[in-house]
Each structure stands twice: as structure tokens, then as C-alpha cells.
C-alpha atoms as a PDB file:
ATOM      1  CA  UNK A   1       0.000   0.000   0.000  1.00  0.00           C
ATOM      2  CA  UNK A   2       1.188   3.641  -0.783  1.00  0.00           C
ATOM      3  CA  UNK A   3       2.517   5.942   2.043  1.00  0.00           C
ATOM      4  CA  UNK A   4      -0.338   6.435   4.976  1.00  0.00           C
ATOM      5  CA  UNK A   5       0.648   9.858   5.457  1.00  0.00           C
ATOM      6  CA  UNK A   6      -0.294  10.940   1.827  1.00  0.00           C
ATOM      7  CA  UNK A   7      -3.910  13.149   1.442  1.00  0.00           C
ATOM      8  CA  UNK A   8      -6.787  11.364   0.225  1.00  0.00           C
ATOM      9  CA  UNK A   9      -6.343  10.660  -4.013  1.00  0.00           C
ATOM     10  CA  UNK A  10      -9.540  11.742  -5.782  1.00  0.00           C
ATOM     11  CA  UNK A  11     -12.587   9.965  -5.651  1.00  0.00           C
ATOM     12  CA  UNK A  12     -15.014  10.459  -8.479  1.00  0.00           C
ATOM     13  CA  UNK A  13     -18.321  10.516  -6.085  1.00  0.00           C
ATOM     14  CA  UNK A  14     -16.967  13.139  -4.445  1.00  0.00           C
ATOM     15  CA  UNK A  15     -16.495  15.655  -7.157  1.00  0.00           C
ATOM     16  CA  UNK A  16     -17.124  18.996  -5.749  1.00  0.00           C
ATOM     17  CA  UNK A  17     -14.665  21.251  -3.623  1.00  0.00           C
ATOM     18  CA  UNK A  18     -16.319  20.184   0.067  1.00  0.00           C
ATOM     19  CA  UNK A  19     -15.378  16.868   1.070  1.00  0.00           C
ATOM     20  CA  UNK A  20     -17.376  16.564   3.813  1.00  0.00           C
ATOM     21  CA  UNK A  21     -19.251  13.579   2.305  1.00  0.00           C
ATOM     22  CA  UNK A  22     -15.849  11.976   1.716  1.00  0.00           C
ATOM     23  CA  UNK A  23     -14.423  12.485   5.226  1.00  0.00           C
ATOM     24  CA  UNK A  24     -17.650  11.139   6.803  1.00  0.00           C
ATOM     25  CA  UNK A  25     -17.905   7.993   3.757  1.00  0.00           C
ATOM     26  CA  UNK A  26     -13.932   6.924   4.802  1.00  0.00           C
ATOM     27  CA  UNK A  27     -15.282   7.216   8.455  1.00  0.00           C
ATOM     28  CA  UNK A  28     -17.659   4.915   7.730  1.00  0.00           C
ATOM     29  CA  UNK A  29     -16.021   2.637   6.107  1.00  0.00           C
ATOM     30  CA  UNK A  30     -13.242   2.275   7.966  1.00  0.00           C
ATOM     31  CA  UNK A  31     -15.105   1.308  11.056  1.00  0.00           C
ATOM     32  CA  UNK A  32     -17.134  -0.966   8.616  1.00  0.00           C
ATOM     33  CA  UNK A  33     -14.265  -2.276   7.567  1.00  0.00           C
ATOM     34  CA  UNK A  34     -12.628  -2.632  11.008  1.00  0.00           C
ATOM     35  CA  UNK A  35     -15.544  -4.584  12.332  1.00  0.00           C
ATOM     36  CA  UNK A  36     -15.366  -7.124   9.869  1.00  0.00           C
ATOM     37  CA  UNK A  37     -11.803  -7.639   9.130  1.00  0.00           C
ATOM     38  CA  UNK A  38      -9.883  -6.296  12.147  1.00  0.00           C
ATOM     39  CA  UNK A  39      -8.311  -2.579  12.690  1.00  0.00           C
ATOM     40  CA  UNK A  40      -4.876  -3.666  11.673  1.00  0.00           C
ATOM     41  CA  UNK A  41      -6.374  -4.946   8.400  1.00  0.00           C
ATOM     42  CA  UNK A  42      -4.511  -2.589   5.406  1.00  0.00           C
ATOM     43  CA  UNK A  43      -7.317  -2.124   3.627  1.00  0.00           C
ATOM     44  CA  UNK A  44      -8.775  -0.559   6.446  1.00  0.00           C
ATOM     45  CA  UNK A  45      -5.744   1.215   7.565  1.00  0.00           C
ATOM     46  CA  UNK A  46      -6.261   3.133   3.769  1.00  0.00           C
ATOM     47  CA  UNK A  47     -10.034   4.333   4.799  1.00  0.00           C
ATOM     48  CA  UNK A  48      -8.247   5.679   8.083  1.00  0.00           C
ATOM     49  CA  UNK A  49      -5.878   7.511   6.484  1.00  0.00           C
ATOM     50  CA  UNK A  50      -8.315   8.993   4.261  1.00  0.00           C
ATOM     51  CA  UNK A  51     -10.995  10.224   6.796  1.00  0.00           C
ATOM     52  CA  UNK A  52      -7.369  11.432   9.161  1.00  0.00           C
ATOM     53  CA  UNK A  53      -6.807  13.423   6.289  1.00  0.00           C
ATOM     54  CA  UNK A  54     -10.084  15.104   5.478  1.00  0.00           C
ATOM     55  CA  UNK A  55     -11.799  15.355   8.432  1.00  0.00           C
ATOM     56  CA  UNK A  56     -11.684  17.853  11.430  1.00  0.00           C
ATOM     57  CA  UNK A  57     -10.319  16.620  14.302  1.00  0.00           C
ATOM     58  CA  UNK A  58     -13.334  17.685  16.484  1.00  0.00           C
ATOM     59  CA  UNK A  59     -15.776  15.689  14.679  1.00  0.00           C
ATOM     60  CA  UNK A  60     -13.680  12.420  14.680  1.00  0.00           C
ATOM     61  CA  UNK A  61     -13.643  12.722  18.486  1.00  0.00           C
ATOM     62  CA  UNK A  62     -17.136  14.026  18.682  1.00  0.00           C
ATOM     63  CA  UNK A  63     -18.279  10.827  15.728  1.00  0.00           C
ATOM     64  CA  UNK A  64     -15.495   8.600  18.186  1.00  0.00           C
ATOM     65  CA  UNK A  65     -17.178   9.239  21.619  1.00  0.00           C
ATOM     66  CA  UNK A  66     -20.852   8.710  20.145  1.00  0.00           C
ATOM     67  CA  UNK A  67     -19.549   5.391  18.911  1.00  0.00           C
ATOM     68  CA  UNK A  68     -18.627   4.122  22.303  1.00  0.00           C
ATOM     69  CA  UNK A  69     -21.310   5.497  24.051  1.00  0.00           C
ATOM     70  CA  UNK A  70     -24.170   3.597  21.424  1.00  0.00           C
ATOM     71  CA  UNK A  71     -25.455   6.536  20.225  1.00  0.00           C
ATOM     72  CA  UNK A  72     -23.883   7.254  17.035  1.00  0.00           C
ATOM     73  CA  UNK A  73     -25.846   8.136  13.650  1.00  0.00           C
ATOM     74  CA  UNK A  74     -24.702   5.932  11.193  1.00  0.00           C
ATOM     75  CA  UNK A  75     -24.879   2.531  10.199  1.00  0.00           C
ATOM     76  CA  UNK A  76     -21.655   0.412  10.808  1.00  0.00           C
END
């Protein structure tokens, strides 16, 4: 797999200038991804990187915590 640290490549959904669909999609899917195949899995370290990348800080904590308290929004 390519470097971890490097930003997110382009993603044809996600064609506009706000990314904010992207960050929250790689969120998604990398706790998708994690909860089927592991954390350490690569494929799902590449989701992780992406959503690191894109999205603020402050909502992957906020989007973190409501996780392990049960009462986040999305499906994983």
C-alpha cells in the first residue's frame, strides 16, 4: 500500500470542492471495515488515512465518543 501519510487521491463521487461527504464515507467505512476484518487490516488502515486526512479533528472525536457510548448516527 502507498505511504499512509499521503492526502486522500480523488474519488469520483466526491467531485465537488467540500469533502465533507468523503471524510464522513472513509469514516464509515473504515469502522465498517474494522468490524469485519480487524483494525490492523490494510485495507482498512487506507479508509483511516483517508478520513485522518479530510476530516476535522473535532468531529472524529465528537463521531469517536458517540460510537462508544451507542449513540452514534450511522450505520456500521
Amino acid at each position: 500500500m502507498k505511504d499512509q501519510n499521503c492526502p486522500a487521491p480523488f474519488d469520483s463521487r466526491f467531485p465537488a470542492i467540500n469533502q465533507t461527504r468523503y471524510c464522513y464515507v472513509s469514516f464509515l467505512d473504515y469502522h465498517r471495515c474494522a468490524k469485519k476484518r480487524g483494525a490492523d487490516y490494510e485495507a482498512c488502515q487506507y479508509y483511516k488515512s483517508c478520513y485522518e486526512t479530510l476530516c476535522p479533528n473535532d468531529w472524529i472525536e465528537k463521531w469517536t465518543n458517540q460510537i462508544e457510548k451507542g449513540i452514534f448516527a450511522g450505520y456500521i
